[in-house]
PDB file of N, CA and C in Angstrom:
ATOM      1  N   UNK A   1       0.841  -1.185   0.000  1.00  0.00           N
ATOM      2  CA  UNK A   1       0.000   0.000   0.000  1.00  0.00           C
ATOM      3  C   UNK A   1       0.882   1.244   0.000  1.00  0.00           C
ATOM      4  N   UNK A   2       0.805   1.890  -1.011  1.00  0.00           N
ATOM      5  CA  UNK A   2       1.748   3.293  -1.152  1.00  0.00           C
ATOM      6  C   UNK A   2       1.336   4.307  -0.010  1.00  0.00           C
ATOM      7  N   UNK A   3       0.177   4.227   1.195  1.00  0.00           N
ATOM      8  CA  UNK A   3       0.218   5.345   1.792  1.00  0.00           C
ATOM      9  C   UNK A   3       0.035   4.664   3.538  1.00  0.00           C
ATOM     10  N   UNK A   4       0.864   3.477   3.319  1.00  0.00           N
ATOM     11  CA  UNK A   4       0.996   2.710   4.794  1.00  0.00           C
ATOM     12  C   UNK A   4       1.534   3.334   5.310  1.00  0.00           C
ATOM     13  N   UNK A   5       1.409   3.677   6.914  1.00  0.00           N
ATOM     14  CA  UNK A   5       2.510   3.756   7.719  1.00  0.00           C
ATOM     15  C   UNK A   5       3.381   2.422   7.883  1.00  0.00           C
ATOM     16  N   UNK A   6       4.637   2.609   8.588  1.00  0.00           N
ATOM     17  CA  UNK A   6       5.480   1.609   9.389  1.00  0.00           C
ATOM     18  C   UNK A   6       4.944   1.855  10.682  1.00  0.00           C
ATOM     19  N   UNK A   7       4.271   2.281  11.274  1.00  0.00           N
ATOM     20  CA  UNK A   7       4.144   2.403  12.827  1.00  0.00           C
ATOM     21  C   UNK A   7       2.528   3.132  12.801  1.00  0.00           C
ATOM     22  N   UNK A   8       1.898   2.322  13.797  1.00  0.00           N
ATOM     23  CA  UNK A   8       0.524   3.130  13.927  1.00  0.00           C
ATOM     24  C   UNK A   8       0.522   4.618  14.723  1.00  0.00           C
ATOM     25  N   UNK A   9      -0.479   5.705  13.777  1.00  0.00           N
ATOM     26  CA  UNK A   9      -0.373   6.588  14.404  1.00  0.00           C
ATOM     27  C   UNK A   9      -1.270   6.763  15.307  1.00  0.00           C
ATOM     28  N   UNK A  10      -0.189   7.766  16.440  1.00  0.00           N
ATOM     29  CA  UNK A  10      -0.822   8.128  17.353  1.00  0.00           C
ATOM     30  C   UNK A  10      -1.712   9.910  17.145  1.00  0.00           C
ATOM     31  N   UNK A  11      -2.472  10.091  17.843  1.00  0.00           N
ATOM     32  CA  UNK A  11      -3.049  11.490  17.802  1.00  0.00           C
ATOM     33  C   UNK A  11      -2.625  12.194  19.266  1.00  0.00           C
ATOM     34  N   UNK A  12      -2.791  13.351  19.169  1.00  0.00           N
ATOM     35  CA  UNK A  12      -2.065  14.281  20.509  1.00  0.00           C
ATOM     36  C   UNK A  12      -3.049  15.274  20.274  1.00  0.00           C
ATOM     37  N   UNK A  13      -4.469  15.569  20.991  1.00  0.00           N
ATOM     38  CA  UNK A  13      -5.418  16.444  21.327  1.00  0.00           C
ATOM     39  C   UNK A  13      -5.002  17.664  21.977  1.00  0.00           C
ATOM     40  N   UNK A  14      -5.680  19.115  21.351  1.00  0.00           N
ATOM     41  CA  UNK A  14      -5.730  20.037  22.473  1.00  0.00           C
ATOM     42  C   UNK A  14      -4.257  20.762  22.803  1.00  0.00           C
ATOM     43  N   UNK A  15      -3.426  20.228  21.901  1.00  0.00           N
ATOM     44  CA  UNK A  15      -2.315  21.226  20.959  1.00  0.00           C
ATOM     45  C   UNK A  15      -2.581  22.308  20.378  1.00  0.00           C
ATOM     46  N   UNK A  16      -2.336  23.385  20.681  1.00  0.00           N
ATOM     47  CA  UNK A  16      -2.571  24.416  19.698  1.00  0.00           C
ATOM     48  C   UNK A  16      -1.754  24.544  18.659  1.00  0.00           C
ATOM     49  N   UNK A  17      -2.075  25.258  17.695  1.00  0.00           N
ATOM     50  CA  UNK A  17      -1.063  25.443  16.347  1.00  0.00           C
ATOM     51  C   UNK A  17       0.135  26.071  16.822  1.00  0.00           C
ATOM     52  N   UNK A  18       0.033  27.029  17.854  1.00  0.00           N
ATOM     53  CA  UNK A  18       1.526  27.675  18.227  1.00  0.00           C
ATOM     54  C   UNK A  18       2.197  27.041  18.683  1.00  0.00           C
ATOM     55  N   UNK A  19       1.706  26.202  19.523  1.00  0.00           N
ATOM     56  CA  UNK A  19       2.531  25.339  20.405  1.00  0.00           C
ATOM     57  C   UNK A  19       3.077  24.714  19.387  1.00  0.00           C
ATOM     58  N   UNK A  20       2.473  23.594  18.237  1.00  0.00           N
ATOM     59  CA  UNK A  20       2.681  22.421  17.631  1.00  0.00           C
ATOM     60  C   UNK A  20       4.211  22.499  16.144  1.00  0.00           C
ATOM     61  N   UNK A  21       3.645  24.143  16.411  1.00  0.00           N
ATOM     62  CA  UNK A  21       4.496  24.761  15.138  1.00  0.00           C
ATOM     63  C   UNK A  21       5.930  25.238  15.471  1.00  0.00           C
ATOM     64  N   UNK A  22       5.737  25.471  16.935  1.00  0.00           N
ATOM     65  CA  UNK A  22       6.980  25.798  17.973  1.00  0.00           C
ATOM     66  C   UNK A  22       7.753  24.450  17.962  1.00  0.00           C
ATOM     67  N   UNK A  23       6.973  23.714  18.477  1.00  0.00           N
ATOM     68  CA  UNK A  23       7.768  22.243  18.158  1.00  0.00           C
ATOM     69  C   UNK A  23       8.580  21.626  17.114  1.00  0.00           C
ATOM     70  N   UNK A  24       7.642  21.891  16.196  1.00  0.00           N
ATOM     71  CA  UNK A  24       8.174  21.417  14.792  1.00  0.00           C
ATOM     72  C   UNK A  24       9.532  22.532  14.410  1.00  0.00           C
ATOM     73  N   UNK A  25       9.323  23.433  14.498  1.00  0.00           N
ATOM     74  CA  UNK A  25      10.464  24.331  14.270  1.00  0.00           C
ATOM     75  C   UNK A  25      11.759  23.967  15.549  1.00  0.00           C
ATOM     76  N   UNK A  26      11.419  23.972  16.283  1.00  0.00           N
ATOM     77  CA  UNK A  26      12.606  23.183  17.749  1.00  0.00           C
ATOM     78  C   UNK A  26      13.190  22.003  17.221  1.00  0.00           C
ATOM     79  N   UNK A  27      12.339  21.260  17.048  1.00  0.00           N
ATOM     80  CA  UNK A  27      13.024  19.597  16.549  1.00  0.00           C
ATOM     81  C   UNK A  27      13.622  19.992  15.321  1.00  0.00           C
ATOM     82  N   UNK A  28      13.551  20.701  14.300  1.00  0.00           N
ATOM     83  CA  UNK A  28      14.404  20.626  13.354  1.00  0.00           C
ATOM     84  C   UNK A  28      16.150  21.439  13.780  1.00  0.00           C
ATOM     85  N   UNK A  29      15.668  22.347  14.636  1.00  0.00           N
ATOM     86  CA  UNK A  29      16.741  22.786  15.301  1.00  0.00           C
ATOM     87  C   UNK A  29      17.600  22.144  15.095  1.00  0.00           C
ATOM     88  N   UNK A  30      17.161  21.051  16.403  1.00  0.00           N
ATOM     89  CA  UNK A  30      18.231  19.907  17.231  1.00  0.00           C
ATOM     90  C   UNK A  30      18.059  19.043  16.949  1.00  0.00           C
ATOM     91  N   UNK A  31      17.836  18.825  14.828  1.00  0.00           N
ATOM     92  CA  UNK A  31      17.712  18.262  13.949  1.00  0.00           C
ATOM     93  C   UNK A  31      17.810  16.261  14.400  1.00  0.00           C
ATOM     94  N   UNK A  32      16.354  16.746  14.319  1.00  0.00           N
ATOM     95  CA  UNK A  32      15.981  15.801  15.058  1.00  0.00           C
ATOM     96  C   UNK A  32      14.186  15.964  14.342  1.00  0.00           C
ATOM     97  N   UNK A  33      12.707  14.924  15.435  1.00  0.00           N
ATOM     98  CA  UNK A  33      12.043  15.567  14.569  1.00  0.00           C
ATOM     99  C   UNK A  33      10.663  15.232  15.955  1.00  0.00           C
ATOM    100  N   UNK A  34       9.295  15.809  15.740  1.00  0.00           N
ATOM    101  CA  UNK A  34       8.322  15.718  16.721  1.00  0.00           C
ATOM    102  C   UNK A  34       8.241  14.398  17.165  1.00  0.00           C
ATOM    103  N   UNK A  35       8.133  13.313  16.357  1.00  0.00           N
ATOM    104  CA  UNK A  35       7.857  11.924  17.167  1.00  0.00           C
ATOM    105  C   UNK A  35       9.209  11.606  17.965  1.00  0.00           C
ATOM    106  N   UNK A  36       9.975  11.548  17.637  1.00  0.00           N
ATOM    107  CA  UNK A  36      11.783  11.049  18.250  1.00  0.00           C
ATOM    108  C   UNK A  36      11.389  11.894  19.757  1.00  0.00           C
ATOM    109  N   UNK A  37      11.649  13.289  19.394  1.00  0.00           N
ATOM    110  CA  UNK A  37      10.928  13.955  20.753  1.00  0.00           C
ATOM    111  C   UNK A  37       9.635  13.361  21.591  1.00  0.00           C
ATOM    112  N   UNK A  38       9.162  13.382  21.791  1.00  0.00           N
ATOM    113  CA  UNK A  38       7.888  12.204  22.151  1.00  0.00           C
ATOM    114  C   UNK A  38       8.249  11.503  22.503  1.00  0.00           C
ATOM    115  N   UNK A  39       8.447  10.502  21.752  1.00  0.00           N
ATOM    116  CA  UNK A  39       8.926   9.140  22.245  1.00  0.00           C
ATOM    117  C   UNK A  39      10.136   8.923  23.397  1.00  0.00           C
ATOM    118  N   UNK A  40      11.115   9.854  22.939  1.00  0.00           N
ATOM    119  CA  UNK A  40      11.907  10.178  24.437  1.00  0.00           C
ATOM    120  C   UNK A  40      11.246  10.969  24.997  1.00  0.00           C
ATOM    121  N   UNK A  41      10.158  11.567  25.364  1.00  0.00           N
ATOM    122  CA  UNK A  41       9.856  12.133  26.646  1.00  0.00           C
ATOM    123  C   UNK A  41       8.896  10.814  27.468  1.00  0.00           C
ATOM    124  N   UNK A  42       8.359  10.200  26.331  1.00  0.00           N
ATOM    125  CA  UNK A  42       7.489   9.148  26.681  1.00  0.00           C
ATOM    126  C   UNK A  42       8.186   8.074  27.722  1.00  0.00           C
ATOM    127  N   UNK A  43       9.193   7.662  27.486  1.00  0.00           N
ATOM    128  CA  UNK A  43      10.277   6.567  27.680  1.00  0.00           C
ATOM    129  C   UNK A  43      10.934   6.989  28.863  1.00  0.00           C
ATOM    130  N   UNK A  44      11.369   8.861  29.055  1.00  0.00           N
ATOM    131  CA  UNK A  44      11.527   9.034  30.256  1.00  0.00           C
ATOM    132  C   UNK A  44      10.847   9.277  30.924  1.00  0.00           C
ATOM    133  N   UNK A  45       9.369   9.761  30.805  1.00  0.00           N
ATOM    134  CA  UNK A  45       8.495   9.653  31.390  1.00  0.00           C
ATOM    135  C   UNK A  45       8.040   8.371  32.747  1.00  0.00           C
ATOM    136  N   UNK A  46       7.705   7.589  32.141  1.00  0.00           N
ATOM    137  CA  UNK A  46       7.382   6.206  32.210  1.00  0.00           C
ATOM    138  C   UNK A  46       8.977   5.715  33.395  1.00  0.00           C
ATOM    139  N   UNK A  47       9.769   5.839  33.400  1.00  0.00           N
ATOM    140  CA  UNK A  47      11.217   5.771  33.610  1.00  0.00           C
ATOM    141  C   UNK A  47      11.339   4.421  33.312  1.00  0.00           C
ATOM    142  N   UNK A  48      11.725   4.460  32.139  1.00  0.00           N
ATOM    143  CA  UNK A  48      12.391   2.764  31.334  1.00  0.00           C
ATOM    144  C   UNK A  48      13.982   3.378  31.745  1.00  0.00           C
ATOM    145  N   UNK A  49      14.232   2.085  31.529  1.00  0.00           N
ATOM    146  CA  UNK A  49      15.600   2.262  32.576  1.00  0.00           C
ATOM    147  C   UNK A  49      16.604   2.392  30.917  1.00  0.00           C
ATOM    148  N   UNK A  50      17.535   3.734  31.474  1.00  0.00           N
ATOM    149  CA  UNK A  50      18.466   3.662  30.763  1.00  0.00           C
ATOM    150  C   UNK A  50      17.572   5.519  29.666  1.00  0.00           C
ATOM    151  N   UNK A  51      16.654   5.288  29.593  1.00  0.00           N
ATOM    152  CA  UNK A  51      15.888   6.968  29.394  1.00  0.00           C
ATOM    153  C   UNK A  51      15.922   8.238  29.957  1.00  0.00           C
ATOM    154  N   UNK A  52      16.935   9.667  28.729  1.00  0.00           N
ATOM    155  CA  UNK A  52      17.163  10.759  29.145  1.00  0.00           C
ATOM    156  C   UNK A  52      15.695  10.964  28.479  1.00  0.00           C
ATOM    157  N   UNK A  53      15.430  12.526  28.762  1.00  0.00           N
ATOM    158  CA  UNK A  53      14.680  13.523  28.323  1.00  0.00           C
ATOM    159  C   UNK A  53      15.552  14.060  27.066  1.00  0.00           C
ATOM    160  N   UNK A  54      14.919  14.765  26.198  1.00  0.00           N
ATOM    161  CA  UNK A  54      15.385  14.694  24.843  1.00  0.00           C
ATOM    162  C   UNK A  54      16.166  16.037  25.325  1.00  0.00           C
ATOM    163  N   UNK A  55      17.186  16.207  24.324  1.00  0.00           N
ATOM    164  CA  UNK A  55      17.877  17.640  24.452  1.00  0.00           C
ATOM    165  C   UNK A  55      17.003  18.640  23.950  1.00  0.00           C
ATOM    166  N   UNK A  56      16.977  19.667  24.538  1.00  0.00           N
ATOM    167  CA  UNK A  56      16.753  21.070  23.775  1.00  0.00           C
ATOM    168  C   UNK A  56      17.364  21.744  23.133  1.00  0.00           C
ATOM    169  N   UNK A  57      16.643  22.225  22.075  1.00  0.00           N
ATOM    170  CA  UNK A  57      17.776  23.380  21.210  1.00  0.00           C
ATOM    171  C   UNK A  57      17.983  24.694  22.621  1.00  0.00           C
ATOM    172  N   UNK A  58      19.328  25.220  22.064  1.00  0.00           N
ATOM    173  CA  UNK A  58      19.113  26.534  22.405  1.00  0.00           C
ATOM    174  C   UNK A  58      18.040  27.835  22.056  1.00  0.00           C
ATOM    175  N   UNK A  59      17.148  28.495  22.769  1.00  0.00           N
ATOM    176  CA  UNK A  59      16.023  29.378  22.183  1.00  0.00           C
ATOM    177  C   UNK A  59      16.378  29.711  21.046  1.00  0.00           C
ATOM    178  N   UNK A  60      17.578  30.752  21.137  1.00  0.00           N
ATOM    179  CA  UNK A  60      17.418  31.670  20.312  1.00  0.00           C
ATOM    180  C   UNK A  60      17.519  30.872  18.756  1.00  0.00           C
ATOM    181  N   UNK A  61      17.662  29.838  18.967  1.00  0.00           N
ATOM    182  CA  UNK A  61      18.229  29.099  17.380  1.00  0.00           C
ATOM    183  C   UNK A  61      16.684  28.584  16.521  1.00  0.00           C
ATOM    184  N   UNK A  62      15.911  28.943  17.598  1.00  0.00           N
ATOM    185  CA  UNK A  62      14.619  28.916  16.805  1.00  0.00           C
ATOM    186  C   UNK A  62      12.932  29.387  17.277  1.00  0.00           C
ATOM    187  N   UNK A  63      13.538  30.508  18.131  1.00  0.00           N
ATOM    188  CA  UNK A  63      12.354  31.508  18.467  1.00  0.00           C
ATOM    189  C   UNK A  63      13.032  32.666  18.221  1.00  0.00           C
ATOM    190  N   UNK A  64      12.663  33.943  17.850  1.00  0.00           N
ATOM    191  CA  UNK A  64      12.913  35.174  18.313  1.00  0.00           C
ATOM    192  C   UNK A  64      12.562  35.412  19.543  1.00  0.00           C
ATOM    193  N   UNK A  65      13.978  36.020  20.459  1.00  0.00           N
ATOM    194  CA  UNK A  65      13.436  36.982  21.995  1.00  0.00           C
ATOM    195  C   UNK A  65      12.556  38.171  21.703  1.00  0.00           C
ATOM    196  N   UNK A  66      12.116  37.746  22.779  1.00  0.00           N
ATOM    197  CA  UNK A  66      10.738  39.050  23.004  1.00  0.00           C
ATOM    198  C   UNK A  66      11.691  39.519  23.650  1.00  0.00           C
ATOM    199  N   UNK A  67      10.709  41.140  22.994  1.00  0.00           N
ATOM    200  CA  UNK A  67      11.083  42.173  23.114  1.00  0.00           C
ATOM    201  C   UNK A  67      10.117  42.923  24.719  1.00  0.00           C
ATOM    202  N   UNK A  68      11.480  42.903  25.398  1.00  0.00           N
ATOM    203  CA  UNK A  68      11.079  43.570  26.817  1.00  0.00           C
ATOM    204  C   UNK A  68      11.443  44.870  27.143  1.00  0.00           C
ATOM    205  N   UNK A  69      11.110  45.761  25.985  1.00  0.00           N
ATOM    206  CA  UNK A  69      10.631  47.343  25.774  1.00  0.00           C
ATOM    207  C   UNK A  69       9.523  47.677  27.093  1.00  0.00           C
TER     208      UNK A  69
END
């Protein structure tokens, strides 16, 4: 089937677009991507043994600072 996944998807409710778009722009950062993120927060979550929390980019590498005028 040309439009199979390899892995069933999951859904994530009650995300807003800013948030979701913040994300997506972060994970490419720390070129990397939204599920990988997930899944390590999931894994450390849960505490499976041997599970960090995913790295963060540095802000500025993919938000602009507000301006505290």
């Amino acid at each position: 089937m040309a439009n199979a996944h390899k892995h069933k998807q999951r859904v994530i409710r009650g995300a807003p677009d800013d948030l979701w778009e913040d994300l997506d722009t972060a994970t490419k950062a720390a070129d990397t991507d939204r599920s990988a993120v997930t899944r390590q927060f999931w894994e450390w979550y849960i505490q499976r043994p041997g599970a960090d929390l995913p790295k963060r980019p540095a802000r500025p590498s993919w938000q602009p600072e507000e301006n505290n005028a």
